[in-house]
C-alpha atoms as a PDB file:
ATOM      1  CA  UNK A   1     135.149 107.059 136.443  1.00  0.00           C
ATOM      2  CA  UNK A   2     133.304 109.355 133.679  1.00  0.00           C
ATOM      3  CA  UNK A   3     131.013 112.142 134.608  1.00  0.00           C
ATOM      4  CA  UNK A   4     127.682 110.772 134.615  1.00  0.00           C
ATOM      5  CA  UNK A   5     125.229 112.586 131.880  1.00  0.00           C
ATOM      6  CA  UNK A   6     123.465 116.020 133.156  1.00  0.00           C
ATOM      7  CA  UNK A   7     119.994 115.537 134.971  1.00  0.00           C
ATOM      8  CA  UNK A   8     117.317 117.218 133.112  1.00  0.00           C
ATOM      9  CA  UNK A   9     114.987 119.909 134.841  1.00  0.00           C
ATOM     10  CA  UNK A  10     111.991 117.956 136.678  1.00  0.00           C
ATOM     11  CA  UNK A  11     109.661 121.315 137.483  1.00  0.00           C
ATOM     12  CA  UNK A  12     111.057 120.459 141.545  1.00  0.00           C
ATOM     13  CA  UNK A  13     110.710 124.197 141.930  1.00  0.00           C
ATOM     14  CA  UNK A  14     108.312 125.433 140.080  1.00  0.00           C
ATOM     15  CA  UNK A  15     106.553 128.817 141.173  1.00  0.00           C
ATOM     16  CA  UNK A  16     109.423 129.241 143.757  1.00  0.00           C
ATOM     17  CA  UNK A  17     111.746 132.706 144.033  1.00  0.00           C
ATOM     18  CA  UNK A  18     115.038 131.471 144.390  1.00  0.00           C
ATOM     19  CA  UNK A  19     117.950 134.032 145.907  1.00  0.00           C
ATOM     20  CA  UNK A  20     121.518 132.475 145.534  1.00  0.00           C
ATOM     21  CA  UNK A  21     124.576 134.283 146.526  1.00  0.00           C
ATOM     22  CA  UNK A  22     127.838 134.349 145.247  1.00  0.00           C
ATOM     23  CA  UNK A  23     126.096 133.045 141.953  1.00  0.00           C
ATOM     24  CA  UNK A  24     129.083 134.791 139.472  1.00  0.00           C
ATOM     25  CA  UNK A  25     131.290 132.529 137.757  1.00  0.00           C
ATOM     26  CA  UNK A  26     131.620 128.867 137.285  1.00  0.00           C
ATOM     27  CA  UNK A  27     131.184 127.016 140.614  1.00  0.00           C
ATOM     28  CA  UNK A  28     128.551 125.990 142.525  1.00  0.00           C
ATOM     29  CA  UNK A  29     126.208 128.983 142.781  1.00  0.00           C
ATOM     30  CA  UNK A  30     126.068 129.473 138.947  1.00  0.00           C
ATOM     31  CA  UNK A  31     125.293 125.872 139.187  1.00  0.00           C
ATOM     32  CA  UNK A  32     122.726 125.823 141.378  1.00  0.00           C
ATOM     33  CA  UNK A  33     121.266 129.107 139.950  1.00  0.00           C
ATOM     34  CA  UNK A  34     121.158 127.585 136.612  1.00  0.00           C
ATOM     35  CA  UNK A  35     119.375 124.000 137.972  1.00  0.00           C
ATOM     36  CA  UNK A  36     116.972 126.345 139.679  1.00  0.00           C
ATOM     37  CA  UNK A  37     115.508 128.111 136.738  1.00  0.00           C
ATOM     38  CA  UNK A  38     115.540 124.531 134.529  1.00  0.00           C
ATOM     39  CA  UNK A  39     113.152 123.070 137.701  1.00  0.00           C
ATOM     40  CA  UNK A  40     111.020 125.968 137.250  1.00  0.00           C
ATOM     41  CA  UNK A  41     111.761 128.615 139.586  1.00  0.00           C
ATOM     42  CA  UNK A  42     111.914 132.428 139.289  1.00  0.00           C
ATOM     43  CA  UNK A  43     115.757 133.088 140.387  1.00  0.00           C
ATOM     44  CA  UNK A  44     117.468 136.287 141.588  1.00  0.00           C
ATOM     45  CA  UNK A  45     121.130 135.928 141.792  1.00  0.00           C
ATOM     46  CA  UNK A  46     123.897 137.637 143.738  1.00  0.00           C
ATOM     47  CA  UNK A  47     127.109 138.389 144.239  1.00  0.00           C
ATOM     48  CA  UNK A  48     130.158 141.054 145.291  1.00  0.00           C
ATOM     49  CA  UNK A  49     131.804 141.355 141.592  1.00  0.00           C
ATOM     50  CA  UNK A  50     129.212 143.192 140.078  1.00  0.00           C
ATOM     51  CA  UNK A  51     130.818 142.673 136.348  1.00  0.00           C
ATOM     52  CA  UNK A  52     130.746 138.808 137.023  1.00  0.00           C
ATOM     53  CA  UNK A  53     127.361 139.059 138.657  1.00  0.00           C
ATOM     54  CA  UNK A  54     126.059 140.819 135.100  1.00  0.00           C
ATOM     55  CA  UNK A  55     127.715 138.116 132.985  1.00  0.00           C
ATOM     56  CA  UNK A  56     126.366 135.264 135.162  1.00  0.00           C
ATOM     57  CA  UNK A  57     122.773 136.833 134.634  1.00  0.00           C
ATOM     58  CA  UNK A  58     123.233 137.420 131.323  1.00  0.00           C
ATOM     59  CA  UNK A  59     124.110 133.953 130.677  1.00  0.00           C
ATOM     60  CA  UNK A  60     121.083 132.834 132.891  1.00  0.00           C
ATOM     61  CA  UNK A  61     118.527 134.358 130.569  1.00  0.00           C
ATOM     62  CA  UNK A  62     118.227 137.746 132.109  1.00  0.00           C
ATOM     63  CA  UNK A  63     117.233 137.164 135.732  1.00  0.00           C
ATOM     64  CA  UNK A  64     117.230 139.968 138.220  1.00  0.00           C
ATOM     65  CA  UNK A  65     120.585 140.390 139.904  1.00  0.00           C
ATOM     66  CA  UNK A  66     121.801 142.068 142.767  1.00  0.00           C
ATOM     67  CA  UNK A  67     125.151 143.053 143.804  1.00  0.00           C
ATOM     68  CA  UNK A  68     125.817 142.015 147.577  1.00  0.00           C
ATOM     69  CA  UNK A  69     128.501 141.779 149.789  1.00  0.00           C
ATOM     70  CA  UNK A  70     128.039 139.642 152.638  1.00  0.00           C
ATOM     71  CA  UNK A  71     129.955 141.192 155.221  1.00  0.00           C
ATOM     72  CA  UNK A  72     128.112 144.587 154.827  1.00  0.00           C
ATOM     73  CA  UNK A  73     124.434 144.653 156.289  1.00  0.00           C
ATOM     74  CA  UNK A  74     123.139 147.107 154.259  1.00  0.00           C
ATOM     75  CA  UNK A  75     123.534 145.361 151.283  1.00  0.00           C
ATOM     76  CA  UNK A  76     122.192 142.011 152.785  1.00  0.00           C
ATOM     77  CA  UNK A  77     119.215 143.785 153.265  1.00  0.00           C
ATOM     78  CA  UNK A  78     118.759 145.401 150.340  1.00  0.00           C
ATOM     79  CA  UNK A  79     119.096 142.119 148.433  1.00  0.00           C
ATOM     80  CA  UNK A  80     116.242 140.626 150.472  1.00  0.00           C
ATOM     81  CA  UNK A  81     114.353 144.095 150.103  1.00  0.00           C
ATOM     82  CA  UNK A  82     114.911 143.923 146.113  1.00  0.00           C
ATOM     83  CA  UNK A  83     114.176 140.804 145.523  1.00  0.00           C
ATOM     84  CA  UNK A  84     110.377 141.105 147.694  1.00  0.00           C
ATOM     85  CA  UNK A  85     109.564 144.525 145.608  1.00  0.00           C
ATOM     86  CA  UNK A  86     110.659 142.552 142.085  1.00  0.00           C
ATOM     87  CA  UNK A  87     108.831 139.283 142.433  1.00  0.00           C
ATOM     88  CA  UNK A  88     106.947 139.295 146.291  1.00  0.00           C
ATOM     89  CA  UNK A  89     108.479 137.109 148.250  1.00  0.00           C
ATOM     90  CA  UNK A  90     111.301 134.733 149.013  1.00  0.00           C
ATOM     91  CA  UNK A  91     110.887 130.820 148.674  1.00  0.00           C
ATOM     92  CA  UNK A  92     114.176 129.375 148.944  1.00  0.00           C
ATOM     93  CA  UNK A  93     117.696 131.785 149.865  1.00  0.00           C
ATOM     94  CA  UNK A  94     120.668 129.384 148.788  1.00  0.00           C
ATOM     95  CA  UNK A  95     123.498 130.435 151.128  1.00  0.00           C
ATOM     96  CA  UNK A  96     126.667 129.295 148.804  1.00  0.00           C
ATOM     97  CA  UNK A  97     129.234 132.915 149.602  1.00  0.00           C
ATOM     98  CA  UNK A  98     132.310 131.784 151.012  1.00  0.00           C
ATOM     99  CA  UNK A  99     135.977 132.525 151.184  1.00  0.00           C
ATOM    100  CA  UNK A 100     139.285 130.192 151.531  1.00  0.00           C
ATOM    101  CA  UNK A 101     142.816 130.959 151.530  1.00  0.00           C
ATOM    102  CA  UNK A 102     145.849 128.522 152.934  1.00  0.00           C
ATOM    103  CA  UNK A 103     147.846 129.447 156.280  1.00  0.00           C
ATOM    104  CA  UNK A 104     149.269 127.962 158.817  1.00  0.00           C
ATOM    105  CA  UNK A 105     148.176 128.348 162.163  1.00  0.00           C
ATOM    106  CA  UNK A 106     151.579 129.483 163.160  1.00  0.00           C
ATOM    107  CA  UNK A 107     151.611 131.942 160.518  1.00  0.00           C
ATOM    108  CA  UNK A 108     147.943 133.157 159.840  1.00  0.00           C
ATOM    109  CA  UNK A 109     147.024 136.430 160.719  1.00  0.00           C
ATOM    110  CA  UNK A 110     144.228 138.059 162.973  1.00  0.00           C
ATOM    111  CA  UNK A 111     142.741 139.221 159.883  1.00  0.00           C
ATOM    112  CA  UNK A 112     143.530 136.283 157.681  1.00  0.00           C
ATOM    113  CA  UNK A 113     141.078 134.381 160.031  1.00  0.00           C
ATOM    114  CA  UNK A 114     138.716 137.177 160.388  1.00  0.00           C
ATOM    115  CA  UNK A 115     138.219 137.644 156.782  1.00  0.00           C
ATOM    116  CA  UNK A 116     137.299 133.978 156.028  1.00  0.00           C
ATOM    117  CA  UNK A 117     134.774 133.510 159.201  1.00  0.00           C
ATOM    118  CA  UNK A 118     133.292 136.932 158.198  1.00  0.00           C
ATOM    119  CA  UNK A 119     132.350 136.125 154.835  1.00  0.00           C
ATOM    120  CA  UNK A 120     131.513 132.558 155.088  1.00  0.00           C
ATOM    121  CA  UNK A 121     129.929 131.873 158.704  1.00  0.00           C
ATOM    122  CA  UNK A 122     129.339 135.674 159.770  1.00  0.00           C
ATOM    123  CA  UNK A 123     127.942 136.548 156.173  1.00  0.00           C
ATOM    124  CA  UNK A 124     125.903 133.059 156.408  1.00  0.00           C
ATOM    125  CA  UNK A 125     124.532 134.428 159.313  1.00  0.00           C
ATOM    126  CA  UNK A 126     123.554 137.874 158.495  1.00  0.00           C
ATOM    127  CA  UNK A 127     122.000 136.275 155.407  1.00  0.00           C
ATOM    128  CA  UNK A 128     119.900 133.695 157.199  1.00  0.00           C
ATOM    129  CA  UNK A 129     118.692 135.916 159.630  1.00  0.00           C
ATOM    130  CA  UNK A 130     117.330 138.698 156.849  1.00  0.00           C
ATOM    131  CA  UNK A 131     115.585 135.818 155.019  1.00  0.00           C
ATOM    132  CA  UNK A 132     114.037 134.563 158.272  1.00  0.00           C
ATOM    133  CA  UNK A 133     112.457 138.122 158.600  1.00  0.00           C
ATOM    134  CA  UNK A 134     110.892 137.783 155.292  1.00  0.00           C
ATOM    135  CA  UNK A 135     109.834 133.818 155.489  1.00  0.00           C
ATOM    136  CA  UNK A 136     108.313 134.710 158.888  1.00  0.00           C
ATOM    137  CA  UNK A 137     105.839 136.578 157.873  1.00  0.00           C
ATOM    138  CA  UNK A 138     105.010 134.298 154.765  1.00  0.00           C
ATOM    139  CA  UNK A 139     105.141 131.530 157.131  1.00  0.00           C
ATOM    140  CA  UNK A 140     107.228 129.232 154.706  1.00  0.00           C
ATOM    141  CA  UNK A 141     110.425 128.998 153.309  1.00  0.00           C
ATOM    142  CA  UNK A 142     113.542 126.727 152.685  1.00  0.00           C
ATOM    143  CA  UNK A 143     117.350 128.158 153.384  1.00  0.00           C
ATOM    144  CA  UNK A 144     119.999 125.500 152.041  1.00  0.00           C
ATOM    145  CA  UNK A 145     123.624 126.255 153.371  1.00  0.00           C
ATOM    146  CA  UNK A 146     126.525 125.482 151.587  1.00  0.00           C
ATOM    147  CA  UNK A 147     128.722 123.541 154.351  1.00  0.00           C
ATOM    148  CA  UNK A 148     132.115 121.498 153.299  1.00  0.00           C
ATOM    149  CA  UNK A 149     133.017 118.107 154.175  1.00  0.00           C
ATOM    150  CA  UNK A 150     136.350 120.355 156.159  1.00  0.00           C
ATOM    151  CA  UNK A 151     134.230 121.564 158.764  1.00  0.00           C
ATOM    152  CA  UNK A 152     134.403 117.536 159.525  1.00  0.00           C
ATOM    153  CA  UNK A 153     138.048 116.457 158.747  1.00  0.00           C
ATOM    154  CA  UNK A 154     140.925 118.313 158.848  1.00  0.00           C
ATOM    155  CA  UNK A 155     143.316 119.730 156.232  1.00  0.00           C
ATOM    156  CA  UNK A 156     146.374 121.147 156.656  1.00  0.00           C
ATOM    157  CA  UNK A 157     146.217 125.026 156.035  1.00  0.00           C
ATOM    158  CA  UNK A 158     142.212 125.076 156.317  1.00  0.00           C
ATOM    159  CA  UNK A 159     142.260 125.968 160.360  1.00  0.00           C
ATOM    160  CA  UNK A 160     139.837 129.277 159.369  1.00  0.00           C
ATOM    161  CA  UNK A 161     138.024 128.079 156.412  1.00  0.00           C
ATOM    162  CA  UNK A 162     137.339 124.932 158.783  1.00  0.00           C
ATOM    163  CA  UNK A 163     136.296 126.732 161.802  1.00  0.00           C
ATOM    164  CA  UNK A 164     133.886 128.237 159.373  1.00  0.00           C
ATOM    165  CA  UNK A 165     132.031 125.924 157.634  1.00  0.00           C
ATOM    166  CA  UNK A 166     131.939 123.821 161.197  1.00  0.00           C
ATOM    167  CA  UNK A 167     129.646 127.247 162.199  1.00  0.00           C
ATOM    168  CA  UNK A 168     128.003 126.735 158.941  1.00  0.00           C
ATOM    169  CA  UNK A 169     127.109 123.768 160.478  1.00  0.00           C
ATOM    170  CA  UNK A 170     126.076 124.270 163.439  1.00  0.00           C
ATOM    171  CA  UNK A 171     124.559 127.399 162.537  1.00  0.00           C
ATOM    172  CA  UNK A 172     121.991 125.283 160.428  1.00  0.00           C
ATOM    173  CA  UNK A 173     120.843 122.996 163.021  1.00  0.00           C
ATOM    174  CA  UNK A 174     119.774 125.891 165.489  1.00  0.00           C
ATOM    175  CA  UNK A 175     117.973 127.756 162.505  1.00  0.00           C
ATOM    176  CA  UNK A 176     116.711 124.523 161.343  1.00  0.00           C
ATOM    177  CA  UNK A 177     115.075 124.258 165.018  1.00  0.00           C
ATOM    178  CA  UNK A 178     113.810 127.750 165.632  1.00  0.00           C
ATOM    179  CA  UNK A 179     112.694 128.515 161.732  1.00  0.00           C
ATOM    180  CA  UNK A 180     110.388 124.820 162.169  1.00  0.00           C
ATOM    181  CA  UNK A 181     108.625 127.058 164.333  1.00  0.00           C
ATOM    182  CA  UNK A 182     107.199 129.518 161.494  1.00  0.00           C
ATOM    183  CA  UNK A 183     106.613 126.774 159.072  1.00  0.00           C
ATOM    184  CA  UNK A 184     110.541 127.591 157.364  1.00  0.00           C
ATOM    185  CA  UNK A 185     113.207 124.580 156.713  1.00  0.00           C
ATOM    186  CA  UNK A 186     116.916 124.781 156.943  1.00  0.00           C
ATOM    187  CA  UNK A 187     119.439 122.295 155.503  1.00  0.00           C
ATOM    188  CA  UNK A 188     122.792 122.298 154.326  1.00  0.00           C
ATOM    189  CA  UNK A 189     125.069 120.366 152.004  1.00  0.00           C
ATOM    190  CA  UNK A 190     129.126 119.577 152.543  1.00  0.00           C
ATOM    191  CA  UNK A 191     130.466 118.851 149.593  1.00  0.00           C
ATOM    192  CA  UNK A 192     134.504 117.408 149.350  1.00  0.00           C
ATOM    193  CA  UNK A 193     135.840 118.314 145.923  1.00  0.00           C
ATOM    194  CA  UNK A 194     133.676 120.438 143.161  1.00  0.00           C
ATOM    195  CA  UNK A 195     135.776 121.156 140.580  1.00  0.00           C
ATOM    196  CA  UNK A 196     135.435 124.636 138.887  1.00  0.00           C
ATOM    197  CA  UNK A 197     137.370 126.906 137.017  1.00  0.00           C
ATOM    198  CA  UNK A 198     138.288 129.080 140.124  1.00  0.00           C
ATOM    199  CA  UNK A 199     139.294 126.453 142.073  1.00  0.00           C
ATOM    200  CA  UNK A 200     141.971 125.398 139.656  1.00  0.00           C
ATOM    201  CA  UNK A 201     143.297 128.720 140.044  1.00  0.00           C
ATOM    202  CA  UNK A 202     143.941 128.564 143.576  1.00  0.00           C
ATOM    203  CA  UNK A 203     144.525 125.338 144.027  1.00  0.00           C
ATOM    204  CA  UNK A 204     147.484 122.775 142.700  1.00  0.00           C
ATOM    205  CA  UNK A 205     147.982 120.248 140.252  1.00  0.00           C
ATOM    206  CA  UNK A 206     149.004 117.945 143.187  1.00  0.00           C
ATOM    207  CA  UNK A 207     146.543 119.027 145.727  1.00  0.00           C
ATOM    208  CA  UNK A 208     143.884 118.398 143.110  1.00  0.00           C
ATOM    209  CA  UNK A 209     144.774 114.934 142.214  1.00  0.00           C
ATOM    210  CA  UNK A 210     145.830 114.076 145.639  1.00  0.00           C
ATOM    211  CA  UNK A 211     141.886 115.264 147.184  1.00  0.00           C
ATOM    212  CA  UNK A 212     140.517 113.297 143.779  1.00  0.00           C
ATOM    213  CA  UNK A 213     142.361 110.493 144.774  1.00  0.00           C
ATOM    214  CA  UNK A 214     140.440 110.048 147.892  1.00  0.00           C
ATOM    215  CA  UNK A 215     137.305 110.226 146.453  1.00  0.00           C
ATOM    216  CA  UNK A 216     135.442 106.679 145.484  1.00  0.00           C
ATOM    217  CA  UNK A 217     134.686 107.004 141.888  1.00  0.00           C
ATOM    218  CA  UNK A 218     138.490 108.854 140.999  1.00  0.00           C
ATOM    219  CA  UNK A 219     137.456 112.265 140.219  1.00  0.00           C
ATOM    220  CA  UNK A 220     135.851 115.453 141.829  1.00  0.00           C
ATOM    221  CA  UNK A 221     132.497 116.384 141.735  1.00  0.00           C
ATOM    222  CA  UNK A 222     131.016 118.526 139.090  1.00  0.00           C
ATOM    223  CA  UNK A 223     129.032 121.513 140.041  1.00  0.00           C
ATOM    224  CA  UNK A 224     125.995 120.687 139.054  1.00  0.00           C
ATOM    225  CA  UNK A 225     125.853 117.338 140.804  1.00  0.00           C
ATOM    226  CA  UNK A 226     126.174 119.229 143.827  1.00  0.00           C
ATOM    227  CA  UNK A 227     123.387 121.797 142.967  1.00  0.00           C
ATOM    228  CA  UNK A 228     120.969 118.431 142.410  1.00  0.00           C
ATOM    229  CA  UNK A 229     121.416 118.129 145.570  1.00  0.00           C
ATOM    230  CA  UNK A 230     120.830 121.635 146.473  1.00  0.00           C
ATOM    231  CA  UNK A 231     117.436 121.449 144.694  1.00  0.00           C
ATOM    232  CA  UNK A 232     116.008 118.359 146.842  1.00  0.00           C
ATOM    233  CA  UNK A 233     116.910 119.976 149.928  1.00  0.00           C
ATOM    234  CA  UNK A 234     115.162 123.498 148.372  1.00  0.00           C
ATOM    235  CA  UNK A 235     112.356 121.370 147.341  1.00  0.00           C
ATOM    236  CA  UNK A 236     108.964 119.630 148.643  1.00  0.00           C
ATOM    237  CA  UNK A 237     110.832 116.761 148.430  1.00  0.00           C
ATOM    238  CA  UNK A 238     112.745 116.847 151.648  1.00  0.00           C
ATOM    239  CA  UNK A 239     109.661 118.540 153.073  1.00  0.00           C
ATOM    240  CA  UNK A 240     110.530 116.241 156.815  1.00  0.00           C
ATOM    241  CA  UNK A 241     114.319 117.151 156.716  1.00  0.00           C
ATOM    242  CA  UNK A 242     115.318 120.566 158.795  1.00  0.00           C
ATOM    243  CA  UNK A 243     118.967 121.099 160.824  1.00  0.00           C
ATOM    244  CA  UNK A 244     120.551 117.992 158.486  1.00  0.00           C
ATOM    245  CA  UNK A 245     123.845 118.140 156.722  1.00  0.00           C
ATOM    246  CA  UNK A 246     124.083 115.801 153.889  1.00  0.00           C
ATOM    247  CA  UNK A 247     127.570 115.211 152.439  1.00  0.00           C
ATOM    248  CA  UNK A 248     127.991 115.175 148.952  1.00  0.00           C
ATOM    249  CA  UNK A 249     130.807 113.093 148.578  1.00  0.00           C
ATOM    250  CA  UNK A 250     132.605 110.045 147.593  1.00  0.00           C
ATOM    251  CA  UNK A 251     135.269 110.346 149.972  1.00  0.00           C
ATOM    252  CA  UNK A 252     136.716 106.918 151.832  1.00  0.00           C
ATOM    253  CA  UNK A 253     138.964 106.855 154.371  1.00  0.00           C
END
């Protein structure tokens, strides 16, 4: 099945700072950074590759961006300290850095494993809880996780990257509980298949096609169908909706 034509900008965001992490390059971040600005908001990207991050900004009109890597503290909170002095407060942190890899369990290493839960569930983590310092004292606020349909069914190779977006999970349905009590929201999305330029990198022909396969309407998702549906969860929209992961998918058994 084609790729259905690009949504237009609908002014969903309007007014709202938008931080999204690991924003550099082609994938979902840029994406989402990109649908953020055409709904209206004011959007600070991020990311660790600080010539990528520039290009991505560059390419976004300009916007303020911020090197940060995850796993160190000090740069998670000097994103979130940035981004207050530039434009005053955070509305909406988009949680999308994440790292894979392929091992077996029999062969993956202590820091194989380590690596992968520190940047995506550990750096989702450290991420969330610097935003919910900020949105606290705003009272308001929307955090939208990016989950993946593995941390539900099982791949061979993805033991770590599964473990990890499982937390992801999990993670967002005890913030979702505790940040309802100072007015902030917290949702997540699993996508199955995005297809980007990076992921064809790392990824086979055959793995590709086969993970396609399984997918309803023959093809992976693009990027941007996956940020629409980081955008309602951001918005007023899903204004009743905290601790929920919706899958964006087209997977059948």
């Amino acid at each position: 099945m084609s790729v259905p034509p690009y949504v237009e900008g609908h002014g969903l965001l309007a007014g709202k700072v938008v931080v999204v992490t690991a924003a550099a390059g082609t994938g979902i971040g840029f994406a989402t950074a990109k649908k953020a600005i055409e709904e209206g908001a004011t959007v600070v990207v991020s990311d660790w590759h600080e010539r990528r991050l520039a290009e991505a900004a560059e390419q976004l009109g300009g916007v303020l961006s911020i090197p940060c890597d995850v796993t160190v503290e000090e740069q998670v909170q000097r994103l979130f300290a940035e981004t207050v002095a530039a434009h005053g407060r955070v509305d909406v942190l988009v949680n999308n850095a994440g790292l894979g890899g392929t091992a077996a369990i029999v062969e993956m290493t202590d820091e194989q494993w380590s690596r992968v839960l520190d940047v995506t569930l550990t750096g989702t983590f450290r991420c969330t809880r610097a935003a919910f310092k900020v949105m606290q004292q705003q009272g308001s606020g929307v955090i939208v996780n990016n989950a993946s349909v593995i941390g539900w069914r099982a791949q061979e190779g993805q033991a770590h990257y599964a473990a990890a977006k499982a937390g992801v999970m999990a993670l967002t349905r005890t913030a979702g509980v505790e940040g309802a009590k100072f007015g902030v929201r917290v949702n997540a999305v699993s996508p199955s298949i995005a297809m980007h330029a990076f992921l064809a990198k790392v990824t086979t022909d055959e793995l590709l096609e086969e993970l396609s396969a399984r997918e309803a309407f023959g093809r992976p998702a693009e990027p941007w169908e996956v940020a629409n549906v980081i955008v309602f969860l951001a918005s007023d929209y899903s204004s009743y909706m905290t601790g929920e992961v919706v899958s964006v998918s087209s997977q059948h058994p």
